[in-house]
N, C-alpha and C. Protein backbone atom coordinates (compact mmCIF):
# COMPACT_ATOMS: atom_id res chain seq x y z
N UNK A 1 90.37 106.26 126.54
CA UNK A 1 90.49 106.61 127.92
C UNK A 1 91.82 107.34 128.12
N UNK A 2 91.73 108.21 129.04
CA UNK A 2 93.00 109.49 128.81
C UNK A 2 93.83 108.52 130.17
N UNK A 3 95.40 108.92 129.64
CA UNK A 3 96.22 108.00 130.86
C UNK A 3 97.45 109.07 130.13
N UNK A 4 98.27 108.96 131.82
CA UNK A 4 99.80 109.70 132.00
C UNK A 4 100.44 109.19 130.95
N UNK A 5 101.68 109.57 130.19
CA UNK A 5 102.66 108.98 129.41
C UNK A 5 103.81 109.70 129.85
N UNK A 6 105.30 109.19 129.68
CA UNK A 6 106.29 109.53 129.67
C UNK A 6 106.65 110.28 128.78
N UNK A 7 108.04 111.34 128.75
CA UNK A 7 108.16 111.78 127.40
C UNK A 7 108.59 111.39 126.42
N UNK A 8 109.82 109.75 127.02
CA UNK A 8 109.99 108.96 125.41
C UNK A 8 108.82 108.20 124.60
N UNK A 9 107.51 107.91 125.55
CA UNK A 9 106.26 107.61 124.57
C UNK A 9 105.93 108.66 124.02
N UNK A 10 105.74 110.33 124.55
CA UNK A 10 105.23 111.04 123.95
C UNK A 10 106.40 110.88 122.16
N UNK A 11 107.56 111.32 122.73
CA UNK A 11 108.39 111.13 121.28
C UNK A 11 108.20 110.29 120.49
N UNK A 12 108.19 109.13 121.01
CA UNK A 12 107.69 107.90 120.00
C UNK A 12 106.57 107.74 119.30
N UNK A 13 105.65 108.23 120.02
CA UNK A 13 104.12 108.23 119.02
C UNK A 13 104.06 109.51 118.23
N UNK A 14 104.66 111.17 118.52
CA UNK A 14 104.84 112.01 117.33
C UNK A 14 105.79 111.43 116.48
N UNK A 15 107.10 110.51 116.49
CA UNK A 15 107.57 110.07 115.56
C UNK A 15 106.95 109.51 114.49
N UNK A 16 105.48 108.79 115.26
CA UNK A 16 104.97 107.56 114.56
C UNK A 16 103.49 108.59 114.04
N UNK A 17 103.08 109.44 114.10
CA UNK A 17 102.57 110.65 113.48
C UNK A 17 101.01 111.08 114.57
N UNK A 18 101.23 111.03 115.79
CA UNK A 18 100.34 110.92 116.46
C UNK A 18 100.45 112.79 116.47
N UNK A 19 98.86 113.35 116.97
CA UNK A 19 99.10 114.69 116.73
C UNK A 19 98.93 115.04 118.46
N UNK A 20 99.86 116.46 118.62
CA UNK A 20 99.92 116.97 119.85
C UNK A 20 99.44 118.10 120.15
N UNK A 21 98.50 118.65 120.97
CA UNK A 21 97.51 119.56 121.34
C UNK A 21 97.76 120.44 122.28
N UNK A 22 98.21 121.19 122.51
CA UNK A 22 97.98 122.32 123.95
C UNK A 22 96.81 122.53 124.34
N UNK A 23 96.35 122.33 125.20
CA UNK A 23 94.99 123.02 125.79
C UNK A 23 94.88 124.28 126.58
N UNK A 24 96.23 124.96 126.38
CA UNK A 24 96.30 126.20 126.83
C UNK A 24 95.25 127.41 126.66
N UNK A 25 95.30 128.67 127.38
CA UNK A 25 94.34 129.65 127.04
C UNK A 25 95.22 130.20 125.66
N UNK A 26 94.87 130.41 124.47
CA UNK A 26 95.49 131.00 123.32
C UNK A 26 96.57 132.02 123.65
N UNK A 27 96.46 133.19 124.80
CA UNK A 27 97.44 133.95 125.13
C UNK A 27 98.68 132.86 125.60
N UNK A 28 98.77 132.32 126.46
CA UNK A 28 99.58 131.27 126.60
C UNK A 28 100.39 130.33 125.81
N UNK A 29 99.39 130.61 125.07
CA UNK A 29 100.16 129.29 124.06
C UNK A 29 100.74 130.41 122.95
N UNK A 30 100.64 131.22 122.98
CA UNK A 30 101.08 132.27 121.89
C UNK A 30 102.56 132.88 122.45
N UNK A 31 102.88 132.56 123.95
CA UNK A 31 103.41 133.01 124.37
C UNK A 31 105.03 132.12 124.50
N UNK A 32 104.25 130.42 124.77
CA UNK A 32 105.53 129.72 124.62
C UNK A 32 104.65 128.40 124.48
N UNK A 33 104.84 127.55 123.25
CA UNK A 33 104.00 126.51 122.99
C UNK A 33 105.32 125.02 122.77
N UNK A 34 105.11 124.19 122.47
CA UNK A 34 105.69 122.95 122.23
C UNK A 34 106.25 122.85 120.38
N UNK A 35 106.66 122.80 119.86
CA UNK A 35 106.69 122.80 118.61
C UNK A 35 105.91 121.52 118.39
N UNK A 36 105.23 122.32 117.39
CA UNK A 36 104.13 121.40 116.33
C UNK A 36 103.03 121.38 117.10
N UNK A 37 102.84 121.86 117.95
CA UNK A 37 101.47 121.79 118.64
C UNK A 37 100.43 122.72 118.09
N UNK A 38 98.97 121.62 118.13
CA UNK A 38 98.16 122.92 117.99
C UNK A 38 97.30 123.39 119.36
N UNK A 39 96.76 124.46 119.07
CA UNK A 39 96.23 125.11 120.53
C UNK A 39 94.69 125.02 120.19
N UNK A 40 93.99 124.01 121.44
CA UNK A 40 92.83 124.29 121.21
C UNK A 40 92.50 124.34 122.90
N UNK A 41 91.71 125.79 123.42
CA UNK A 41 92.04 126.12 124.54
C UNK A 41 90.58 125.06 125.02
N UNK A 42 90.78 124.40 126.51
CA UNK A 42 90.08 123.26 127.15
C UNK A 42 88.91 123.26 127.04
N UNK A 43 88.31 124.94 127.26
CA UNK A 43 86.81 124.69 127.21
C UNK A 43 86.25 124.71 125.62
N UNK A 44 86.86 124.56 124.89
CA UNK A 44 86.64 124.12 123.15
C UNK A 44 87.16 123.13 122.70
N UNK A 45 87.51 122.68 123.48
CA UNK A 45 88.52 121.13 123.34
C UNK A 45 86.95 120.00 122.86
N UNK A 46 86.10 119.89 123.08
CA UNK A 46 84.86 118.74 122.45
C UNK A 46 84.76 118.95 121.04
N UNK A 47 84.65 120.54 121.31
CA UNK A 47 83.75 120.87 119.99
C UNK A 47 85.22 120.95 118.65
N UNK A 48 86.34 122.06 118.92
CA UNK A 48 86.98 121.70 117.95
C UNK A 48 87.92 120.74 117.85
N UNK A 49 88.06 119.61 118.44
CA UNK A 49 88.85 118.66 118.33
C UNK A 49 88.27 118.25 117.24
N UNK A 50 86.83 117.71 116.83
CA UNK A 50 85.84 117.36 115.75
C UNK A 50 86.15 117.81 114.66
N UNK A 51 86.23 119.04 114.47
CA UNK A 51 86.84 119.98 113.46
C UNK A 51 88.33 120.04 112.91
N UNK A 52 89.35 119.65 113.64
CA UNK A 52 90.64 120.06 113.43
C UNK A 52 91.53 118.87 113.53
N UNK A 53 91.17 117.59 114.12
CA UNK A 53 92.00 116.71 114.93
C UNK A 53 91.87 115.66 113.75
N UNK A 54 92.78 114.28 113.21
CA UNK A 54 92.51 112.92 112.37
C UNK A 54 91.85 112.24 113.27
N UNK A 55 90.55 111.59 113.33
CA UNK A 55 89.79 110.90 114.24
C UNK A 55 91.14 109.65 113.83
N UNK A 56 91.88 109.27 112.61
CA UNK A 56 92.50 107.80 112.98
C UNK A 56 93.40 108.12 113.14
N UNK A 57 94.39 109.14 113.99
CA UNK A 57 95.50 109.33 114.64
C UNK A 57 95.65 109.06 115.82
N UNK A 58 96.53 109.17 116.71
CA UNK A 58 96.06 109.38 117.98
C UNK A 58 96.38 110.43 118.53
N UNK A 59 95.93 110.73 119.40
CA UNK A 59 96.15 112.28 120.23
C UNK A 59 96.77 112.32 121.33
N UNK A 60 97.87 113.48 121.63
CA UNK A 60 98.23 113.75 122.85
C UNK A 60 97.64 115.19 123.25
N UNK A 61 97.56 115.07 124.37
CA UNK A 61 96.94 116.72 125.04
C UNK A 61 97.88 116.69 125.95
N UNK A 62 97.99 118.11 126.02
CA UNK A 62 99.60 118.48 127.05
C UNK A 62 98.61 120.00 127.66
N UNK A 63 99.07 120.03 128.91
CA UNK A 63 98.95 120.91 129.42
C UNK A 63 99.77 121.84 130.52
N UNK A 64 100.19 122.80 130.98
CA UNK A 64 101.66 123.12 131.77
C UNK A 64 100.70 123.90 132.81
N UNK A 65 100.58 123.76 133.93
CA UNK A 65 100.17 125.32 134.74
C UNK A 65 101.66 125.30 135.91
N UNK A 66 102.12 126.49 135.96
CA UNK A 66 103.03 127.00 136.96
C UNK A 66 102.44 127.06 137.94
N UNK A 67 101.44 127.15 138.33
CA UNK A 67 100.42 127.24 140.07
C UNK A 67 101.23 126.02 140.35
């Protein structure tokens, strides 16, 4: 179940090897991304998370809109 985190949990669980995701549109994320993130843009987020993600890790998804 997806829930808010702070950014010293976010730090603490990439310390602890959890993987971190942009769900940005690829131009975006090409443009200014998070280090170590990978980009899998939202509306492909089901299908390649399956493909790309450790099902026994855990995941963060980050997303930024300026609107």
């Amino acid at each position: 179940m997806p829930k808010g985190i702070r950014r010293d949990e976010v730090e603490r669980l990439l310390s602890e090897g959890a993987q971190l995701v942009e769900v940005l549109p690829r131009e975006e994320y090409e443009e200014e991304h998070l280090p170590g993130a990978l980009n899998i843009p939202l509306p492909r987020l089901d299908k390649e998370a399956r493909e790309r993600l450790d099902p026994n890790r855990p995941v963060i998804v980050y997303c930024w809109d300026s609107a």
